[in-house]
PDB file of N, CA and C in Angstrom:
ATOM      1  N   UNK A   1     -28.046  19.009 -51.557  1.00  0.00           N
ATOM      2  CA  UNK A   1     -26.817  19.342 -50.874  1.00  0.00           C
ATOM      3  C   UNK A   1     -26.402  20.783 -51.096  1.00  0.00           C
ATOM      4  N   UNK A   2     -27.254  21.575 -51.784  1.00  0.00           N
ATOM      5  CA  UNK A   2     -26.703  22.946 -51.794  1.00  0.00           C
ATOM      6  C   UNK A   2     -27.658  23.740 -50.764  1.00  0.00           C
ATOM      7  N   UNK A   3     -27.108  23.746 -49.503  1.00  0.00           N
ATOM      8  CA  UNK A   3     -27.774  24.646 -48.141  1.00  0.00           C
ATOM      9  C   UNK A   3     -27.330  25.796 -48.866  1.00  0.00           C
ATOM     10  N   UNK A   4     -28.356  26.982 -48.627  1.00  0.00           N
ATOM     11  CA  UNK A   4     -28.027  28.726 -48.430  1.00  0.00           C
ATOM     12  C   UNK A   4     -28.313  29.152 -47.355  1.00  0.00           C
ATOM     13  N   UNK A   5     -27.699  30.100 -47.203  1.00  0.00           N
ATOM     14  CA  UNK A   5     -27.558  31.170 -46.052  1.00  0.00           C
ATOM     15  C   UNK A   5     -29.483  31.596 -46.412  1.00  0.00           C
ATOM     16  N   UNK A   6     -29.807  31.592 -45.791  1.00  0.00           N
ATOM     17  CA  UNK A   6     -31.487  31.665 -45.270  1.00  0.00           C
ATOM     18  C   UNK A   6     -31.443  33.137 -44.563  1.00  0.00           C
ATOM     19  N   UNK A   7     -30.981  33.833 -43.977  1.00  0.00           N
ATOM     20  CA  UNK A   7     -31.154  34.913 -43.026  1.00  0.00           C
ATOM     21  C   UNK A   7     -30.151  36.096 -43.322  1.00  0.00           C
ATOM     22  N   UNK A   8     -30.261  37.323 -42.410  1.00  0.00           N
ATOM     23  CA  UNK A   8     -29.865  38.461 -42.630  1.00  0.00           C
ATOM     24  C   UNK A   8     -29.355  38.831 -44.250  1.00  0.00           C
ATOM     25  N   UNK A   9     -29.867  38.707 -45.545  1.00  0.00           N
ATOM     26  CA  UNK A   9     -29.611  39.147 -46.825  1.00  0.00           C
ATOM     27  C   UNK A   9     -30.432  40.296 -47.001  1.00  0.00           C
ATOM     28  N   UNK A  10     -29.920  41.100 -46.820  1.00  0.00           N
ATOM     29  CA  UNK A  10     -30.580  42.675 -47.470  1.00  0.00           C
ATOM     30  C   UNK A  10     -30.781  42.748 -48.712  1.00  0.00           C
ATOM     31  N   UNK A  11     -30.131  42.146 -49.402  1.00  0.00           N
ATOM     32  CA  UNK A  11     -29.930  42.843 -51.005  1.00  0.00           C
ATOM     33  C   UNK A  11     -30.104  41.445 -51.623  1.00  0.00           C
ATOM     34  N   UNK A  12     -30.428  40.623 -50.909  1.00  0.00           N
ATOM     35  CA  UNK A  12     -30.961  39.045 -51.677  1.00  0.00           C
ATOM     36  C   UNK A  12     -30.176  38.014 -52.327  1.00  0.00           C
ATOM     37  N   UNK A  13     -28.381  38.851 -52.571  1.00  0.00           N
ATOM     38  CA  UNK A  13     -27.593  38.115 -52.962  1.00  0.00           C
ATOM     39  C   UNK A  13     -26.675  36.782 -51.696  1.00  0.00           C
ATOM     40  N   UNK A  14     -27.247  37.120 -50.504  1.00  0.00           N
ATOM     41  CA  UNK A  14     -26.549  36.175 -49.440  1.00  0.00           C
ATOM     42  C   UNK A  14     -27.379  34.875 -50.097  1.00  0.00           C
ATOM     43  N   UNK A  15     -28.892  34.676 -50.068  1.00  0.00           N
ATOM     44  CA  UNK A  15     -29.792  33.759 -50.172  1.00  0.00           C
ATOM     45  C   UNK A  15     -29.206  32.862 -51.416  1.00  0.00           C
ATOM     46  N   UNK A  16     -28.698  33.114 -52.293  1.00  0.00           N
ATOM     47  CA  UNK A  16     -28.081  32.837 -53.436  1.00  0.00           C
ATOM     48  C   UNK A  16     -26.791  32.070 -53.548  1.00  0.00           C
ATOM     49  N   UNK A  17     -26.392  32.360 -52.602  1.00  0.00           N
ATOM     50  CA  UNK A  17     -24.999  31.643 -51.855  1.00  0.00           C
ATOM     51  C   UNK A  17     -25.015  30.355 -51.066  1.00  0.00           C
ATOM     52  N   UNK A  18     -23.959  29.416 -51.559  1.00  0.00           N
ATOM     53  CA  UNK A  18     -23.747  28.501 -50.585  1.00  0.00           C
ATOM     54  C   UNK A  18     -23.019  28.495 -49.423  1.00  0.00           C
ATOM     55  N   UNK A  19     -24.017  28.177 -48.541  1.00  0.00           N
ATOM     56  CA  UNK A  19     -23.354  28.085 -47.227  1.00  0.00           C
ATOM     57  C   UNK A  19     -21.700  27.741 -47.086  1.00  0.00           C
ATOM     58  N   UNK A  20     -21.282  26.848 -47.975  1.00  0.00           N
ATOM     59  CA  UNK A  20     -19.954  26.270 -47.894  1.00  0.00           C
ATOM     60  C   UNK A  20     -18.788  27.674 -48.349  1.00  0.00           C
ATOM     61  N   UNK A  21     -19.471  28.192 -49.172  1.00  0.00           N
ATOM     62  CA  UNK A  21     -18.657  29.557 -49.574  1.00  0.00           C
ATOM     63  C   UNK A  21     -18.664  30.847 -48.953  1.00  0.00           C
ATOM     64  N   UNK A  22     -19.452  31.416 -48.028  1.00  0.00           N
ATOM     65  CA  UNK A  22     -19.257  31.732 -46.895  1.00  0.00           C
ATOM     66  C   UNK A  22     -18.423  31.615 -46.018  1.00  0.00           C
ATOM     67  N   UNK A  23     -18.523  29.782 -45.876  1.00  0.00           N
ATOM     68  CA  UNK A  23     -17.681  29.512 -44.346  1.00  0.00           C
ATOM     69  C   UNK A  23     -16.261  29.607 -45.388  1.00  0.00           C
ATOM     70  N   UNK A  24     -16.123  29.365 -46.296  1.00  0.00           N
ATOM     71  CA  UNK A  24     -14.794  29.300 -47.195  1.00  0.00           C
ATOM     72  C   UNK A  24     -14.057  31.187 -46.606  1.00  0.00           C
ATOM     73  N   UNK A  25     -15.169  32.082 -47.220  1.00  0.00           N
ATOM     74  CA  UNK A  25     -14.717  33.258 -47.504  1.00  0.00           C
ATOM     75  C   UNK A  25     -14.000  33.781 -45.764  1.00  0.00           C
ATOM     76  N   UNK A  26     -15.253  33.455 -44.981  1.00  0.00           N
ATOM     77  CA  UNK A  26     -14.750  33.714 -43.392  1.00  0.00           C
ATOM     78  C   UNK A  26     -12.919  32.995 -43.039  1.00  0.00           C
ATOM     79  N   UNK A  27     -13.565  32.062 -43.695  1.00  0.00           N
ATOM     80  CA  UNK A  27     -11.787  31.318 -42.842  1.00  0.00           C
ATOM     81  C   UNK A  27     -11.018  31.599 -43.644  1.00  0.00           C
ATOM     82  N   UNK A  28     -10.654  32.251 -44.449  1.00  0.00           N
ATOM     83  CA  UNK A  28     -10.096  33.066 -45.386  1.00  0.00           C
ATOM     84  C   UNK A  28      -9.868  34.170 -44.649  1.00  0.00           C
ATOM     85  N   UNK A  29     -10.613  34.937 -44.305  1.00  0.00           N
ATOM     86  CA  UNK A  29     -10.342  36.509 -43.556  1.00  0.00           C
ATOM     87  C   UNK A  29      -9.802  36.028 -42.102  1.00  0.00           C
ATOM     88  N   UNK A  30      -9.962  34.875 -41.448  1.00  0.00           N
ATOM     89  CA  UNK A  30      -9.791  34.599 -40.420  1.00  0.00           C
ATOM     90  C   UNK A  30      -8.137  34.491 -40.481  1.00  0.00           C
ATOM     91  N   UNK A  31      -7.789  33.688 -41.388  1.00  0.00           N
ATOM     92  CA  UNK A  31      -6.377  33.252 -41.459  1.00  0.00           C
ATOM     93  C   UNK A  31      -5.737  34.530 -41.407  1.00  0.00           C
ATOM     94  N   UNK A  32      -6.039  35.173 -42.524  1.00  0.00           N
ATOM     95  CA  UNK A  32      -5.211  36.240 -42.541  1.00  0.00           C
ATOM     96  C   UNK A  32      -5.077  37.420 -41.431  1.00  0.00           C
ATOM     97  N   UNK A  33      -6.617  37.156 -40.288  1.00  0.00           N
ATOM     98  CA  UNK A  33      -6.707  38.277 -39.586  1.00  0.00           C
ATOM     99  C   UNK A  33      -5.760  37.773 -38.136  1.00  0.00           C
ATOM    100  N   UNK A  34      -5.262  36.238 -38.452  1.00  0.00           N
ATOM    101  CA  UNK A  34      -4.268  35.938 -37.212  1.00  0.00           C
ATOM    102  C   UNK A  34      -3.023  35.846 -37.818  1.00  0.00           C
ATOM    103  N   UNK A  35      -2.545  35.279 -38.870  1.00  0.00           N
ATOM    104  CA  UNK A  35      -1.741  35.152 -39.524  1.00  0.00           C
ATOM    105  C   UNK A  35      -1.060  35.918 -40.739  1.00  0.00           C
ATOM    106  N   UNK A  36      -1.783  36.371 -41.131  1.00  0.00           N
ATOM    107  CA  UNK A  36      -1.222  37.661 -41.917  1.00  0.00           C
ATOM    108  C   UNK A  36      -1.321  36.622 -43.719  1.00  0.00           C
ATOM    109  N   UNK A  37      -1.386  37.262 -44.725  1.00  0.00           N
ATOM    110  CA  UNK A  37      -1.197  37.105 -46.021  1.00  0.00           C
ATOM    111  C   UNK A  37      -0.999  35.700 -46.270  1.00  0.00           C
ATOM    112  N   UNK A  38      -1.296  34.991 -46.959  1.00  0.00           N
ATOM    113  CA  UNK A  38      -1.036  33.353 -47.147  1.00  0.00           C
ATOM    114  C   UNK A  38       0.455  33.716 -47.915  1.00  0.00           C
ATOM    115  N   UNK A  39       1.660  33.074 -47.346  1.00  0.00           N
ATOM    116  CA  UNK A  39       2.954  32.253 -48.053  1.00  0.00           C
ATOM    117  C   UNK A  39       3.460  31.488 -48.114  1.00  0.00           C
ATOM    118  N   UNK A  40       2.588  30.547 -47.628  1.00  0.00           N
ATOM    119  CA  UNK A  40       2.541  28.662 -47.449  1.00  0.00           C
ATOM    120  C   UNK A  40       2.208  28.100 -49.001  1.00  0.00           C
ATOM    121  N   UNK A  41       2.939  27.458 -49.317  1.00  0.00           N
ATOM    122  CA  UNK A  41       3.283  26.234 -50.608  1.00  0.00           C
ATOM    123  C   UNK A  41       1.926  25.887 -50.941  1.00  0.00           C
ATOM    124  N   UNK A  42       1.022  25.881 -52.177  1.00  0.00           N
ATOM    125  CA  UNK A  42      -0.130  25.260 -52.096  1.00  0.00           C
ATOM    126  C   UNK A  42      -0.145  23.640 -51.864  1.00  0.00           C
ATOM    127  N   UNK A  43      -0.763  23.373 -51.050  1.00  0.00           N
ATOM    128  CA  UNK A  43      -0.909  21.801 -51.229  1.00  0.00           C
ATOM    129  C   UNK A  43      -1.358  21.076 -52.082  1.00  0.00           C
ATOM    130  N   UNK A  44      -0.995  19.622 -51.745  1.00  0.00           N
ATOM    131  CA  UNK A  44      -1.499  18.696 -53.163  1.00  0.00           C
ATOM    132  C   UNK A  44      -2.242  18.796 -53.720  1.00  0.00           C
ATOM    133  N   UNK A  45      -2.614  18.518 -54.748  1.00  0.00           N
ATOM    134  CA  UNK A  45      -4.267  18.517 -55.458  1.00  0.00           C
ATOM    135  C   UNK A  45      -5.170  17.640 -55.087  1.00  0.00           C
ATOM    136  N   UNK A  46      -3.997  16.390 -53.936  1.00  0.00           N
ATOM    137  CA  UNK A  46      -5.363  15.178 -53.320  1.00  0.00           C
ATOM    138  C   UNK A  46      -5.744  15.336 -51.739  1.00  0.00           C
ATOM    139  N   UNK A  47      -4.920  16.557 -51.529  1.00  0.00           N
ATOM    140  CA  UNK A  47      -5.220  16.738 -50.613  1.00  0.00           C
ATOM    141  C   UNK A  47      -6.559  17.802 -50.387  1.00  0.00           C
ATOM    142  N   UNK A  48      -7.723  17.218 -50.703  1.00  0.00           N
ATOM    143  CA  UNK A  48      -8.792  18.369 -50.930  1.00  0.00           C
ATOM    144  C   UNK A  48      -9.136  19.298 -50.107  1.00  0.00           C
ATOM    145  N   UNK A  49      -9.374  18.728 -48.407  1.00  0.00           N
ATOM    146  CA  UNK A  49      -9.743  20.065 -47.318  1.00  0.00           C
ATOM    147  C   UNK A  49      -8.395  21.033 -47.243  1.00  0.00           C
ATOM    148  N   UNK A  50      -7.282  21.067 -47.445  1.00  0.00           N
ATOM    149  CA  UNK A  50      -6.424  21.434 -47.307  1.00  0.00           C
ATOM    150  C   UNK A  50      -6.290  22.617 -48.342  1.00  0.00           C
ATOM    151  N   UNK A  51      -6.220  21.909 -49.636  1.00  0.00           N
ATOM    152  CA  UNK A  51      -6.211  22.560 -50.444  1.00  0.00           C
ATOM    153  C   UNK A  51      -7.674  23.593 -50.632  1.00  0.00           C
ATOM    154  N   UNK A  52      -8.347  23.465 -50.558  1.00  0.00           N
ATOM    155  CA  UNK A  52      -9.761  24.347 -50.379  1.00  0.00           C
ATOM    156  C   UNK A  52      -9.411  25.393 -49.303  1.00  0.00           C
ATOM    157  N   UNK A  53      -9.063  24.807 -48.118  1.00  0.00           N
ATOM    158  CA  UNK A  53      -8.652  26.192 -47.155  1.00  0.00           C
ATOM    159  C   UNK A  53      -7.881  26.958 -47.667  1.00  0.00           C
ATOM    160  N   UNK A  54      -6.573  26.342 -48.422  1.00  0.00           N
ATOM    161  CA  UNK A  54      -5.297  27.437 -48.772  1.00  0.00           C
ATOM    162  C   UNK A  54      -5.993  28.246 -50.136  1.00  0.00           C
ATOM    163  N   UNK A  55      -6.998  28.065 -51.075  1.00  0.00           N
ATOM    164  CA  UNK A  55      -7.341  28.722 -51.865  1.00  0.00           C
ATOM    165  C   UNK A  55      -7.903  29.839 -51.017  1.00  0.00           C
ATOM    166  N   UNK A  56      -9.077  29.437 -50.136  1.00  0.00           N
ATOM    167  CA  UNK A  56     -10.167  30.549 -49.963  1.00  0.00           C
ATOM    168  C   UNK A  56      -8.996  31.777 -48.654  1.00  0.00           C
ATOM    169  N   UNK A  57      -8.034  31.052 -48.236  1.00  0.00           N
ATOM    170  CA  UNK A  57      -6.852  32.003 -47.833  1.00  0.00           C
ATOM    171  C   UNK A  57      -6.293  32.574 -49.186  1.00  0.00           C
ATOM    172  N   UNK A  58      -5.273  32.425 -49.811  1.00  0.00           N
ATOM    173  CA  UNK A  58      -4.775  33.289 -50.932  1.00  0.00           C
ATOM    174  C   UNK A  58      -5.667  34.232 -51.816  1.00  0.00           C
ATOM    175  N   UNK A  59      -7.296  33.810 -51.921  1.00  0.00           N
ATOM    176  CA  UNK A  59      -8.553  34.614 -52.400  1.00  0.00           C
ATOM    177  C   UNK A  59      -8.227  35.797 -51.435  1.00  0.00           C
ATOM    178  N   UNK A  60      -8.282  35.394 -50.231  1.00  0.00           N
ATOM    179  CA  UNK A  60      -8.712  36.882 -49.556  1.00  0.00           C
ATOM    180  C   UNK A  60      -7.064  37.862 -50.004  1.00  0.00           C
ATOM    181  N   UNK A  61      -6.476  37.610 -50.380  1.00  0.00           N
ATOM    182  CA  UNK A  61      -5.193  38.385 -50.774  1.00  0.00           C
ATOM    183  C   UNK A  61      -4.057  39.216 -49.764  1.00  0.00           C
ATOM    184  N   UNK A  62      -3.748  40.225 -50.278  1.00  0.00           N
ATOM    185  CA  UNK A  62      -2.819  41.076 -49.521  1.00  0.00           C
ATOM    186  C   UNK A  62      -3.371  42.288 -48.816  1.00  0.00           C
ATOM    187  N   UNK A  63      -3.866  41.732 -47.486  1.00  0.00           N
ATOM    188  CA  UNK A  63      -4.867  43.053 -47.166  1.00  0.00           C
ATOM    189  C   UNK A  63      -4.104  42.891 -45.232  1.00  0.00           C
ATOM    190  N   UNK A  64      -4.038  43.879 -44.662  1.00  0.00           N
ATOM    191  CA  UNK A  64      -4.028  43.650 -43.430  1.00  0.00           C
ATOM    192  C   UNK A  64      -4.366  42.946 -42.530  1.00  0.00           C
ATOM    193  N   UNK A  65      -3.574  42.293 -41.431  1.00  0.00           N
ATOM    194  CA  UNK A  65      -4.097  41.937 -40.298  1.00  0.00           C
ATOM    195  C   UNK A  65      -5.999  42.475 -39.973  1.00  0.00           C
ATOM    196  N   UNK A  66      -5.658  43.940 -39.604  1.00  0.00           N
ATOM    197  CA  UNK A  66      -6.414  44.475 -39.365  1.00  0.00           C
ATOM    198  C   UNK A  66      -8.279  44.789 -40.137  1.00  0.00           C
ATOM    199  N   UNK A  67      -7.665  44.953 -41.252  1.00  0.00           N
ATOM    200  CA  UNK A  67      -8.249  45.090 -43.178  1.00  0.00           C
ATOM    201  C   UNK A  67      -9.431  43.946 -42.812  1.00  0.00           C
ATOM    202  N   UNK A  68      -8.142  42.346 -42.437  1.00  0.00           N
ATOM    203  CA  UNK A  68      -9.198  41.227 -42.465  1.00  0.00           C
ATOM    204  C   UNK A  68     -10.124  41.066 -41.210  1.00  0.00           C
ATOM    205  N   UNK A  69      -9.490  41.885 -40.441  1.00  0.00           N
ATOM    206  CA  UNK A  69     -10.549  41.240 -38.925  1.00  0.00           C
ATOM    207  C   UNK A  69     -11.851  42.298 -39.594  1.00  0.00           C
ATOM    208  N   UNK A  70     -11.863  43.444 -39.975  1.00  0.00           N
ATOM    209  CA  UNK A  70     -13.088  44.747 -40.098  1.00  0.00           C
ATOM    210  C   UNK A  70     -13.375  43.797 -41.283  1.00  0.00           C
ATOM    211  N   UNK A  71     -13.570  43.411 -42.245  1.00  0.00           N
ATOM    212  CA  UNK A  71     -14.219  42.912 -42.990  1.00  0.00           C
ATOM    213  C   UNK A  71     -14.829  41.503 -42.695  1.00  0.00           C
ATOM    214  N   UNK A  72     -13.949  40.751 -42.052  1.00  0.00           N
ATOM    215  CA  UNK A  72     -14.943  39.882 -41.221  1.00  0.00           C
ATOM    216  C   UNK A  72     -15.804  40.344 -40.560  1.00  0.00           C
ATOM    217  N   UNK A  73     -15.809  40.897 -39.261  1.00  0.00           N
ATOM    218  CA  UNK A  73     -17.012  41.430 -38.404  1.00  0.00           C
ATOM    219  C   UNK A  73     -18.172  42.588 -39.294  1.00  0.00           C
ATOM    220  N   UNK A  74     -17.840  42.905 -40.304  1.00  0.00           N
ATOM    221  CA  UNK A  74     -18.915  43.598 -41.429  1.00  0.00           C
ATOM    222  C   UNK A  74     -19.346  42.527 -42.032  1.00  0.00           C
ATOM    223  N   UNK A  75     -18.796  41.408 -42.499  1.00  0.00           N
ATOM    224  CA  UNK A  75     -18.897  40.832 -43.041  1.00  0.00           C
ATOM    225  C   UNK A  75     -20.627  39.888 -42.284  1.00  0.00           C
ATOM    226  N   UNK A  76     -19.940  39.035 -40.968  1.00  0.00           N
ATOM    227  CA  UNK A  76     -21.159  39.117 -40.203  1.00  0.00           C
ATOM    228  C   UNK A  76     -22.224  39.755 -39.729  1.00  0.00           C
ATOM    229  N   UNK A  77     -21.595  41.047 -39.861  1.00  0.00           N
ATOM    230  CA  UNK A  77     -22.929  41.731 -39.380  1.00  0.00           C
ATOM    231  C   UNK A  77     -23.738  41.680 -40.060  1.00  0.00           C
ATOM    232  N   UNK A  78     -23.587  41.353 -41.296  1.00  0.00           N
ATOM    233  CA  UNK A  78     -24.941  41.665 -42.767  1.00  0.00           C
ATOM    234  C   UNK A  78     -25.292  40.399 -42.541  1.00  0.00           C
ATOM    235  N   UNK A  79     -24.795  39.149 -42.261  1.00  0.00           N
ATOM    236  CA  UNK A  79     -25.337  38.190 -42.496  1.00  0.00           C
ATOM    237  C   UNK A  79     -26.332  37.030 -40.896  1.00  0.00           C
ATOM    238  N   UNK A  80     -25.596  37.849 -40.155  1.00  0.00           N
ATOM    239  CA  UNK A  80     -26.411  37.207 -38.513  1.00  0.00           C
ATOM    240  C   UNK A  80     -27.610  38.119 -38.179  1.00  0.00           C
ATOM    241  N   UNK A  81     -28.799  37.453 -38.386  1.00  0.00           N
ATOM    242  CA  UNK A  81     -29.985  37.980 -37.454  1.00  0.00           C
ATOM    243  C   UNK A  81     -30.131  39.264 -36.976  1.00  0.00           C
ATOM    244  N   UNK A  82     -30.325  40.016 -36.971  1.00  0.00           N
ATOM    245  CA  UNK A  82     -30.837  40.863 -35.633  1.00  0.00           C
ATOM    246  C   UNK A  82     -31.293  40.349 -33.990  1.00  0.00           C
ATOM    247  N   UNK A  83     -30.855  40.225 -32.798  1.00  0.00           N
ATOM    248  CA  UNK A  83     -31.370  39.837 -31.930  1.00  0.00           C
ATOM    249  C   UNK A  83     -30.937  38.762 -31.583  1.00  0.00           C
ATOM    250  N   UNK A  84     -29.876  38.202 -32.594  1.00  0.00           N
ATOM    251  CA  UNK A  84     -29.630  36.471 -32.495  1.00  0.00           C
ATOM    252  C   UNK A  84     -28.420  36.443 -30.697  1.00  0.00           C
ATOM    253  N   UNK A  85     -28.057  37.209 -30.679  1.00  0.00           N
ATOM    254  CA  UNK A  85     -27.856  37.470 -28.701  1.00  0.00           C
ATOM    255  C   UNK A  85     -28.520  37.429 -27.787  1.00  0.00           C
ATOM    256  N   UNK A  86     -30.063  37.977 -28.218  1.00  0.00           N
ATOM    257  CA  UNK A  86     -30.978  37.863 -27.388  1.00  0.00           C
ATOM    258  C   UNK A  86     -31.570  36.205 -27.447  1.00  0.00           C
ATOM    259  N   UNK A  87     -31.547  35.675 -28.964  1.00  0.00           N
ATOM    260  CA  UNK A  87     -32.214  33.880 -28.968  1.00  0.00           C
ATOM    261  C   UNK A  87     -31.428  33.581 -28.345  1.00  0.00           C
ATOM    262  N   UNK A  88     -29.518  33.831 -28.633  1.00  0.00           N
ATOM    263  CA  UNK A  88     -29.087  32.642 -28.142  1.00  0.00           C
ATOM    264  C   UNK A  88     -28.855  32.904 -26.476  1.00  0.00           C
ATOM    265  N   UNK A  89     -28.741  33.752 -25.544  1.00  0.00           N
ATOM    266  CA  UNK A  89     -29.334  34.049 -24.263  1.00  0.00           C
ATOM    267  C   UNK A  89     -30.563  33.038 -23.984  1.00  0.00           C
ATOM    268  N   UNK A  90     -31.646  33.432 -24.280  1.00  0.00           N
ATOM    269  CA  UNK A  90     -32.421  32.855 -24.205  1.00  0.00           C
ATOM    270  C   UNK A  90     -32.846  31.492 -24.384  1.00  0.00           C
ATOM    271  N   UNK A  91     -31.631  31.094 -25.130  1.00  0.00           N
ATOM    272  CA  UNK A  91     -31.639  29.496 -25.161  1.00  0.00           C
ATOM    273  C   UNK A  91     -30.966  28.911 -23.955  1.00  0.00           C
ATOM    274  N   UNK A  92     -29.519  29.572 -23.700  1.00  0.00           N
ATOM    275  CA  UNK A  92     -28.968  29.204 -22.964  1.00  0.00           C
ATOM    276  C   UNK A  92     -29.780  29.354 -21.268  1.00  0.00           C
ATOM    277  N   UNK A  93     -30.067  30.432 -21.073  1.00  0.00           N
ATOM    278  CA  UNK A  93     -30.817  30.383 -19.764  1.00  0.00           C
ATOM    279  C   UNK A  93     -32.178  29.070 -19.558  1.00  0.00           C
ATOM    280  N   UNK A  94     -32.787  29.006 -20.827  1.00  0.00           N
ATOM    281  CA  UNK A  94     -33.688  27.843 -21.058  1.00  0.00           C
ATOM    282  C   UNK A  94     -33.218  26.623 -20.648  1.00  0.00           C
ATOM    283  N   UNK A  95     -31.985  26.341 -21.342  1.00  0.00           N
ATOM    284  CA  UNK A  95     -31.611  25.378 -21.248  1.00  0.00           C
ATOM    285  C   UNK A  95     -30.946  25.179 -19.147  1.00  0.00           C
ATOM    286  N   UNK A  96     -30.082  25.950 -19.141  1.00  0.00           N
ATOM    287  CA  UNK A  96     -29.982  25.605 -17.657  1.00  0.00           C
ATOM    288  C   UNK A  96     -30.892  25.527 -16.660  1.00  0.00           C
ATOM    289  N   UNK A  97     -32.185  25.847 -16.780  1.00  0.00           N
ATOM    290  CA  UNK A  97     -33.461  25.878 -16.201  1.00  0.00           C
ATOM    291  C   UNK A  97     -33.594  24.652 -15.952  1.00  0.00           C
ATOM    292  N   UNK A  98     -33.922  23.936 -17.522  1.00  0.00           N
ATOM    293  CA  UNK A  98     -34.267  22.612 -17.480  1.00  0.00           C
ATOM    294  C   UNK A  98     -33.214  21.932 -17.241  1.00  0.00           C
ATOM    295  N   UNK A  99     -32.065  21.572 -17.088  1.00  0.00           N
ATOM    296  CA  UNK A  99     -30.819  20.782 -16.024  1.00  0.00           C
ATOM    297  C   UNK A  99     -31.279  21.031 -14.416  1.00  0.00           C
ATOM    298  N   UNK A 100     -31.681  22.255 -13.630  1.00  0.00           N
ATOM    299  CA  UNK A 100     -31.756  22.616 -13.130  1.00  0.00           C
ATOM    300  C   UNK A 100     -33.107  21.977 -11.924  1.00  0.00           C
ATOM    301  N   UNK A 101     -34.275  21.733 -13.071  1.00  0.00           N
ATOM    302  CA  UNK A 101     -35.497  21.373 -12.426  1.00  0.00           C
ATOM    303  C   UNK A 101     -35.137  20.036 -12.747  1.00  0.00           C
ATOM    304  N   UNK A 102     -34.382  19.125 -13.542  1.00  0.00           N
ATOM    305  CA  UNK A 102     -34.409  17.901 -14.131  1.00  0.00           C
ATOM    306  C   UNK A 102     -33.106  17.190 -13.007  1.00  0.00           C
ATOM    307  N   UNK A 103     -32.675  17.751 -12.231  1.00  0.00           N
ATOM    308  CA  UNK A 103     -31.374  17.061 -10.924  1.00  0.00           C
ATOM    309  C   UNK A 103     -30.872  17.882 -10.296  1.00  0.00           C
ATOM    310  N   UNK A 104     -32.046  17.968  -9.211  1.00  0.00           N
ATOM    311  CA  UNK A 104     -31.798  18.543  -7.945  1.00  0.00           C
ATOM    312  C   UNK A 104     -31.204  17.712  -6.709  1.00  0.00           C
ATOM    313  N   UNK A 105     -29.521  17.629  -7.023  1.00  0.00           N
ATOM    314  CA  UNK A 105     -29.114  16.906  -5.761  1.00  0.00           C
ATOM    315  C   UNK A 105     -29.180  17.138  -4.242  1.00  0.00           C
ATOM    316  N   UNK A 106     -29.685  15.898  -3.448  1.00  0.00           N
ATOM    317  CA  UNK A 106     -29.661  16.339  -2.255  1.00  0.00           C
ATOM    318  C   UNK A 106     -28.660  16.040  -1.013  1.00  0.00           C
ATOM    319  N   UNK A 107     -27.589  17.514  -1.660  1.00  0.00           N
ATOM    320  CA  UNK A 107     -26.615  17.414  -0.535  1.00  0.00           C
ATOM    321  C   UNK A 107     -26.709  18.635   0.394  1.00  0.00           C
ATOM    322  N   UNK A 108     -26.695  18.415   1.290  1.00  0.00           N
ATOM    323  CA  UNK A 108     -26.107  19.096   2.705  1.00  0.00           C
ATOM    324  C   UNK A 108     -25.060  19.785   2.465  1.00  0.00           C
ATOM    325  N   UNK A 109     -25.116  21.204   2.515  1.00  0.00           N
ATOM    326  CA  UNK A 109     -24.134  22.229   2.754  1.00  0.00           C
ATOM    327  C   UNK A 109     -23.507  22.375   3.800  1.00  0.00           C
ATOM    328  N   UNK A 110     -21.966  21.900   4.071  1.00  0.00           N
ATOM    329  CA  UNK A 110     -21.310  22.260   5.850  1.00  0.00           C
ATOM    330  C   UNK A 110     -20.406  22.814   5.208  1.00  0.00           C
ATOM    331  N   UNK A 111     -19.903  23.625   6.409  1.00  0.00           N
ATOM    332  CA  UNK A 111     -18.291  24.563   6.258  1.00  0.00           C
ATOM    333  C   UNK A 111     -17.225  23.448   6.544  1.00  0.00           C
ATOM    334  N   UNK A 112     -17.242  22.347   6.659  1.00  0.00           N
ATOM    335  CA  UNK A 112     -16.057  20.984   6.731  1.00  0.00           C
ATOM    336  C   UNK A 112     -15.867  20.534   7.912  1.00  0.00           C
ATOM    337  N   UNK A 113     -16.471  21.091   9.164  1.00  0.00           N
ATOM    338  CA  UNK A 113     -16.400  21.246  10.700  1.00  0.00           C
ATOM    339  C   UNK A 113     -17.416  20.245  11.303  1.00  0.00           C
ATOM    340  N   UNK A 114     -16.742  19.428  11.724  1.00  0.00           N
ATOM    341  CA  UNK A 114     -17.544  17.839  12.317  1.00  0.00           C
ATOM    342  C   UNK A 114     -18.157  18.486  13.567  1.00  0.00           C
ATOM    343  N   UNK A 115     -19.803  18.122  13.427  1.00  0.00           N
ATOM    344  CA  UNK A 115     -20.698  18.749  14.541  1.00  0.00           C
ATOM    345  C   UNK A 115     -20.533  18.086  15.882  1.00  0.00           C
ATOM    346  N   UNK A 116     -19.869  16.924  15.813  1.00  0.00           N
ATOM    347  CA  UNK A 116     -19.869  16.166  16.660  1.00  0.00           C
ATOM    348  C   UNK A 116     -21.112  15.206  17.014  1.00  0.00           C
ATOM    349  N   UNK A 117     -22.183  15.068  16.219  1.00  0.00           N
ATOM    350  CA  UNK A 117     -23.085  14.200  16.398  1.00  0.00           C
ATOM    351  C   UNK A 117     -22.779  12.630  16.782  1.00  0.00           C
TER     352      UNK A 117
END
């Protein structure tokens, strides 16, 4: 149960990391990059997803709106692929291909105008 981040690690310390702390650290910068600074009450201690979000929010601290969006998108950039626009393009066009050749309905195109047949 301990997935790592597998891809884009330059310096070898991403690989080392759990995936779960990542997505922790992101929604952390996220909160703050819509919402500004955590000053919400910590929640229960049984309340676990809750409480896990409001930590990895108050972690990211007193930093800007702004502060948090640039350190998120740096943040991804070190860690997404190179090219991963071009796979996921390429998936997506793949994929509508095959919908495409897989139900070809056969309807008749009219402008709504009874031919009178």
């Amino acid at each position: 149960m301990n997935r790592s981040v597998e891809f884009g690690d330059e310096e070898g310390w991403l690989a080392k990391t759990r995936i779960n702390d990542v997505i922790k650290h992101l929604y952390g910068l996220q909160k703050v990059a819509f919402e500004g600074p955590c000053q919400e009450l910590r929640p229960m201690a049984l309340m676990l997803s809750a409480r896990a979000k409001w930590n990895s929010w108050k972690k990211v601290g007193n930093m800007t709106p702004v502060e948090a969006m640039e350190q998120y998108i740096t943040f991804l950039s070190h860690i997404v692929p190179p090219g991963w626009k071009t796979t996921l393009l390429h998936h997506v066009i793949s994929t509508d291909q095959c919908k495409e050749e897989q139900v070809k309905p056969d309807v008749k195109k009219t402008d709504g105008v009874d031919s009178g047949d």
